[in-house]
Protein backbone atom coordinates (compact mmCIF):
# COMPACT_ATOMS: atom_id res chain seq x y z
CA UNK A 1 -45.25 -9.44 -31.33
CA UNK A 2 -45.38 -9.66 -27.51
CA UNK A 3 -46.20 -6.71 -25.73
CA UNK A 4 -43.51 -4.18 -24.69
CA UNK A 5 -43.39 -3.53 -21.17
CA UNK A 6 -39.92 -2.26 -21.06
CA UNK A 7 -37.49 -0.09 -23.15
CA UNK A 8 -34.01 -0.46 -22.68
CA UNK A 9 -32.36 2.44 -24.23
CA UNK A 10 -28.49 2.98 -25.51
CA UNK A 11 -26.72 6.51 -24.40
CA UNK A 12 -24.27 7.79 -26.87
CA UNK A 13 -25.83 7.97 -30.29
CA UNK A 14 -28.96 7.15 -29.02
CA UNK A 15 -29.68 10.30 -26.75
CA UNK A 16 -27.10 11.76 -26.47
CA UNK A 17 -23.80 13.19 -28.27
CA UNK A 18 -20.63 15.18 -27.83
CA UNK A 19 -21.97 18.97 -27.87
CA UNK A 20 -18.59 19.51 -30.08
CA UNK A 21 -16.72 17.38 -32.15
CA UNK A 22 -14.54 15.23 -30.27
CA UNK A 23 -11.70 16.47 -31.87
CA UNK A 24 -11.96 20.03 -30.99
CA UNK A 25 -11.81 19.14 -27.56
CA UNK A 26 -9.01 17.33 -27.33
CA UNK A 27 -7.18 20.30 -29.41
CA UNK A 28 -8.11 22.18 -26.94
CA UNK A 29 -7.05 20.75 -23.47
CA UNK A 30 -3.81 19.63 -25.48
CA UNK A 31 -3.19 23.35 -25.76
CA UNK A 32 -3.72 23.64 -21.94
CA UNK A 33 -0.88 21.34 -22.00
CA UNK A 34 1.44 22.71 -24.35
CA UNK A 35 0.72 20.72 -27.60
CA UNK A 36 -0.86 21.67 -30.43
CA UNK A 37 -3.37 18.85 -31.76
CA UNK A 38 -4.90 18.88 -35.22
CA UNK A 39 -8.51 19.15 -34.55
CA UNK A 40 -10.47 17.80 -37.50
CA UNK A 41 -7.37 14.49 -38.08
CA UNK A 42 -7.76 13.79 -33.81
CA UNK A 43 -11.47 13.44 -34.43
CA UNK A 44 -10.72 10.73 -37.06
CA UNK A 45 -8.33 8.98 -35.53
CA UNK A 46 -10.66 8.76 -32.29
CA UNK A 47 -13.86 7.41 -33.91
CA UNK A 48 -11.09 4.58 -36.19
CA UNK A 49 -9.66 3.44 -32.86
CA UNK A 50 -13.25 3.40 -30.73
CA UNK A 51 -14.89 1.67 -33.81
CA UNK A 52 -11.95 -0.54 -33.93
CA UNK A 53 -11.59 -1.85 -30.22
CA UNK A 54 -13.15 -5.35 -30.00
CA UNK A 55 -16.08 -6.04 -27.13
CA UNK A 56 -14.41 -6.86 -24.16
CA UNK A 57 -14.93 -10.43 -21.62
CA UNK A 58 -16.51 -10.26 -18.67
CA UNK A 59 -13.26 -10.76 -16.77
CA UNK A 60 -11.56 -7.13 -18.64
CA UNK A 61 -14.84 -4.95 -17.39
CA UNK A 62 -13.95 -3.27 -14.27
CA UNK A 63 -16.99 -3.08 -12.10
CA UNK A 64 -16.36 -0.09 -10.01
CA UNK A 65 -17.88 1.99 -12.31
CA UNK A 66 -14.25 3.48 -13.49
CA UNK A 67 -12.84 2.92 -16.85
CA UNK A 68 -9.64 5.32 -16.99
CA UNK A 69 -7.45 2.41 -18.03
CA UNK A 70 -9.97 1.35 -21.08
CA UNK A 71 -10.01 5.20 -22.20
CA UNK A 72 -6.44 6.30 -21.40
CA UNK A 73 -5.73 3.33 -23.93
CA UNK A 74 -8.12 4.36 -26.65
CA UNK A 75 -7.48 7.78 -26.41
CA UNK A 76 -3.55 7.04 -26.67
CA UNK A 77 -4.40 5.22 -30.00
CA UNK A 78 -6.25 8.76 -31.25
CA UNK A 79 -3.57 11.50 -30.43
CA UNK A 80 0.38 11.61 -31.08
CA UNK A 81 1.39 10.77 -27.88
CA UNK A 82 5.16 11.42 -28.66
CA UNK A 83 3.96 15.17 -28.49
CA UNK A 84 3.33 15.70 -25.23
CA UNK A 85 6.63 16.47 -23.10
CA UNK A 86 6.59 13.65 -20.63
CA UNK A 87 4.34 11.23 -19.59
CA UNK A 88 2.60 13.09 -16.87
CA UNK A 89 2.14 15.74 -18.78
CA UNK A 90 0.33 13.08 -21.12
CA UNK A 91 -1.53 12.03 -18.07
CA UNK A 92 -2.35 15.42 -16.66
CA UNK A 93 -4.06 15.73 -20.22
CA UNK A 94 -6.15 12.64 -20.08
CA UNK A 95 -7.31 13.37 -16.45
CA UNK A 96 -8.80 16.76 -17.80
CA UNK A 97 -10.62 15.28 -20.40
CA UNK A 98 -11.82 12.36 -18.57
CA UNK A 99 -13.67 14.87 -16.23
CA UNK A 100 -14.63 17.06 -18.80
CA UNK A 101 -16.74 14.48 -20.16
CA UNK A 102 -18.67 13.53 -17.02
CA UNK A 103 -19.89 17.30 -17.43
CA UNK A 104 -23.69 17.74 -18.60
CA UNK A 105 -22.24 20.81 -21.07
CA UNK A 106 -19.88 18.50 -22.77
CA UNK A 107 -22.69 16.58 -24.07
CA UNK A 108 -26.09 17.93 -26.01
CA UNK A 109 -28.95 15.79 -26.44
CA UNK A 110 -30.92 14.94 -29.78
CA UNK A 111 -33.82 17.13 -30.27
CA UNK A 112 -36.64 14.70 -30.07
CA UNK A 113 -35.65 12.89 -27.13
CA UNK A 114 -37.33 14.91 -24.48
CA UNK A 115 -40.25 14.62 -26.13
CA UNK A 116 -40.59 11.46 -26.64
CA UNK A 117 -39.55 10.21 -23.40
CA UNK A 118 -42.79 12.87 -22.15
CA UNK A 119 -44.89 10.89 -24.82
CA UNK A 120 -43.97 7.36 -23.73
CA UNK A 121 -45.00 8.07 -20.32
CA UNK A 122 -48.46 7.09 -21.88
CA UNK A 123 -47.51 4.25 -22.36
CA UNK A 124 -47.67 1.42 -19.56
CA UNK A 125 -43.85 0.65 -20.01
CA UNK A 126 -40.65 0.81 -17.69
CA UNK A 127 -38.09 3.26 -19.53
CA UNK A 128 -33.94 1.56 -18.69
CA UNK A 129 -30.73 2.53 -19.31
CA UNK A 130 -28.36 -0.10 -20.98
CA UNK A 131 -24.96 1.39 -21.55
CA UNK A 132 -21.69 0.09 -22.44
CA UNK A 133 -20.30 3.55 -20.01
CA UNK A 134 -18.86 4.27 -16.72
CA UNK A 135 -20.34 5.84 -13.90
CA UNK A 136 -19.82 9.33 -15.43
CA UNK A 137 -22.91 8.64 -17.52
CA UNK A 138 -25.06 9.30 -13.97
CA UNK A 139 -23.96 13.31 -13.74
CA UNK A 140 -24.66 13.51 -17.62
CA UNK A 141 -27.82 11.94 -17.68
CA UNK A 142 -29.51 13.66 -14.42
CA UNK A 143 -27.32 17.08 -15.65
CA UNK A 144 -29.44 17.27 -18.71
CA UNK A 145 -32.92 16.60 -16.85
CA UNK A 146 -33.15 12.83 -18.44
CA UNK A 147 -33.13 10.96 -15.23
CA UNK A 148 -36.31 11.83 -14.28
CA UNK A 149 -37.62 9.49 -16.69
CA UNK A 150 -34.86 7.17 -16.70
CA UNK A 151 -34.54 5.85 -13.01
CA UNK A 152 -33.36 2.34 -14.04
CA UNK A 153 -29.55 2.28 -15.17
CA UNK A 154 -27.88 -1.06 -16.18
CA UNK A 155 -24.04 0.77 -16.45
CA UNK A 156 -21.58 -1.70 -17.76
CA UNK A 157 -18.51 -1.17 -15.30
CA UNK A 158 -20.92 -1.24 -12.62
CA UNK A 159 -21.67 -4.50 -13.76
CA UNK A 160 -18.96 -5.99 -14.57
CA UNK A 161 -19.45 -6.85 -18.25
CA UNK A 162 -20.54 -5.72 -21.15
CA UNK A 163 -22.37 -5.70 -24.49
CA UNK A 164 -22.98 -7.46 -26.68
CA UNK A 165 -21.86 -9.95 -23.79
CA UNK A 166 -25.09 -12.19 -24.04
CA UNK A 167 -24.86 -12.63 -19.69
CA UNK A 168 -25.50 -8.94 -19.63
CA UNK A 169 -29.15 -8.74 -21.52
CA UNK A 170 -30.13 -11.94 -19.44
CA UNK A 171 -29.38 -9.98 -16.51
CA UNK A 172 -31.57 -7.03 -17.61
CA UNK A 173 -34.53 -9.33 -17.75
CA UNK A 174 -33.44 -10.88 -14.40
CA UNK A 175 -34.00 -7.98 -12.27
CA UNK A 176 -36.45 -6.38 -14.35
CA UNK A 177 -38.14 -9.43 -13.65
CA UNK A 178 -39.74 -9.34 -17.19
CA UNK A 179 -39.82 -12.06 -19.92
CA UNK A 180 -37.24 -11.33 -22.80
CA UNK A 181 -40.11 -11.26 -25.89
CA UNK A 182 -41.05 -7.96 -23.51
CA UNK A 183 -37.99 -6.14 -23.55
CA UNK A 184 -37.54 -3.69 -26.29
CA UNK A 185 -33.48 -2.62 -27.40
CA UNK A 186 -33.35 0.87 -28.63
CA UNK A 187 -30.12 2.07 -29.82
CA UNK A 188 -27.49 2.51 -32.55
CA UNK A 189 -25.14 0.46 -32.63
CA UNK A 190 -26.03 -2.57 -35.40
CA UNK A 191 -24.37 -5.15 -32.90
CA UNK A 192 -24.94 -4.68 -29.65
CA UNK A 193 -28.24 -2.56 -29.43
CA UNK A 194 -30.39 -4.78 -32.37
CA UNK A 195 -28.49 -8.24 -33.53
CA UNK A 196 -27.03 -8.94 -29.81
CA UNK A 197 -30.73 -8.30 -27.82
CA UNK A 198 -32.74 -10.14 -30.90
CA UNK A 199 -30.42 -13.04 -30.36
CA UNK A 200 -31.62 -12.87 -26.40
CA UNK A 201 -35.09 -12.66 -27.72
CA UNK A 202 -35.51 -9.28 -27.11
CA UNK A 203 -37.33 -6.67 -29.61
CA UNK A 204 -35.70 -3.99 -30.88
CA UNK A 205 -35.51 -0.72 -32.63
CA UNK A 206 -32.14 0.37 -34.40
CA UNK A 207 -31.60 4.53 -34.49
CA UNK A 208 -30.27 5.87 -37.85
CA UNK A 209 -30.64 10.01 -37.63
CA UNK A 210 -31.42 11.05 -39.50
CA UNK A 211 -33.30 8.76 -41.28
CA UNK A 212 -34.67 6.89 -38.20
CA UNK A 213 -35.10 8.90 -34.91
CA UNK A 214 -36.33 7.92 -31.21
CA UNK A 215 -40.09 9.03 -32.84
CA UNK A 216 -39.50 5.17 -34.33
CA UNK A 217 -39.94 3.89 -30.85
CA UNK A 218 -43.53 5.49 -30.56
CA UNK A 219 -44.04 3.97 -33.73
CA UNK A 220 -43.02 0.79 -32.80
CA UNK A 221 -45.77 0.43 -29.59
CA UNK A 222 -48.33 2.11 -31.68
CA UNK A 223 -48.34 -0.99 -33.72
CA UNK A 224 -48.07 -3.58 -30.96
């Protein structure tokens, strides 16, 4: 294999997570608000409808690095929206937990990853950011002490598009200035962090906890 001289890494699932069920937290703001929200079904409901919505074209991606209208959507398909006594009050809701979430405490990150962002600095490689986020995914990483080894951010809605959009790994390499065989994918998601970057010709490294953590990566250049 060609030699790695950049890893691109995925955010959520990757290294970081919600520090409390997602569910939980909307329960709680919705009580804020006057509705009661059943906890364990919300969380359900949320990961069916954000496992359910389709990639989106280049020309849906906002590029200002705000993507209330993408999440006020999703997050109406996850709660009973009929509960909530009018529609601002709905909205007054959403606003809360759309800032919540660009908080460092509403997020944890995975054990290992620390450490093994310390142990690739061994390594001669760039370590990047590719996330399908918004721009609230700058306060979370820096917030948690992770920016200091992840300088390089490639934020979808600051882009413009996103993955497994094939324009958007091409553009990676473009600034990088690094040939694609180079580029190593780390990340969760089956589509767009492994099948979408091989298809580029990138490398990459799928993360399955907890059968497969970020120690895989260290693996991976140990053997290149």
């Amino acid at each position: 294999m060609p030699k790695v001289r950049a890893i691109v890494f995925d955010v959520g699932g990757t290294l970081i997570c919600p520090a409390r069920p997602v569910g939980e937290t909307y329960a709680e703001f919705a009580c804020r608000h006057g509705v009661k929200l059943p906890a364990e079904a919300i969380t359900l409901a949320f990961s069916a409808a954000f496992k359910g919505s389709p990639p989106r074209a280049k020309n849906t991606v906002p590029s200002n690095g705000d993507d209330r209208a993408w999440w006020k959507d999703l997050v109406r398909r996850s709660v009973p929206v009929e509960g909530f006594a009018s529609p601002q009050v709905f909205d007054d809701f959403f606003e809360a937990v759309y800032l919540h979430y660009a908080k460092p405490e509403a997020w944890e990150v995975y054990p290992e990853v620390a450490e093994v962002l310390e142990a690739l600095r061994d390594y001669p490689v760039d370590l990047v950011v590719l996330s399908n986020w918004d721009s609230r995914v700058h306060p979370v990483l820096d917030g948690h002490g992770l920016g200091e080894y992840l300088h390089h951010r490639f934020v979808s809605t600051e882009l413009g598009w996103e993955k497994p959009d094939p324009a958007i790994y091409r553009h990676v390499g473009e600034v990088l200035k690094l040939p694609a065989g180079s580029l190593l994918s780390v990340g969760d998601h089956q589509r767009n962090d492994v099948e979408a970057p091989r298809k580029a010709g990138w490398q990459a490294v799928q993360i399955e906890r907890p059968k497969r953590d970020l120690w895989a990566v260290v693996s991976a250049l140990k053997r290149r």
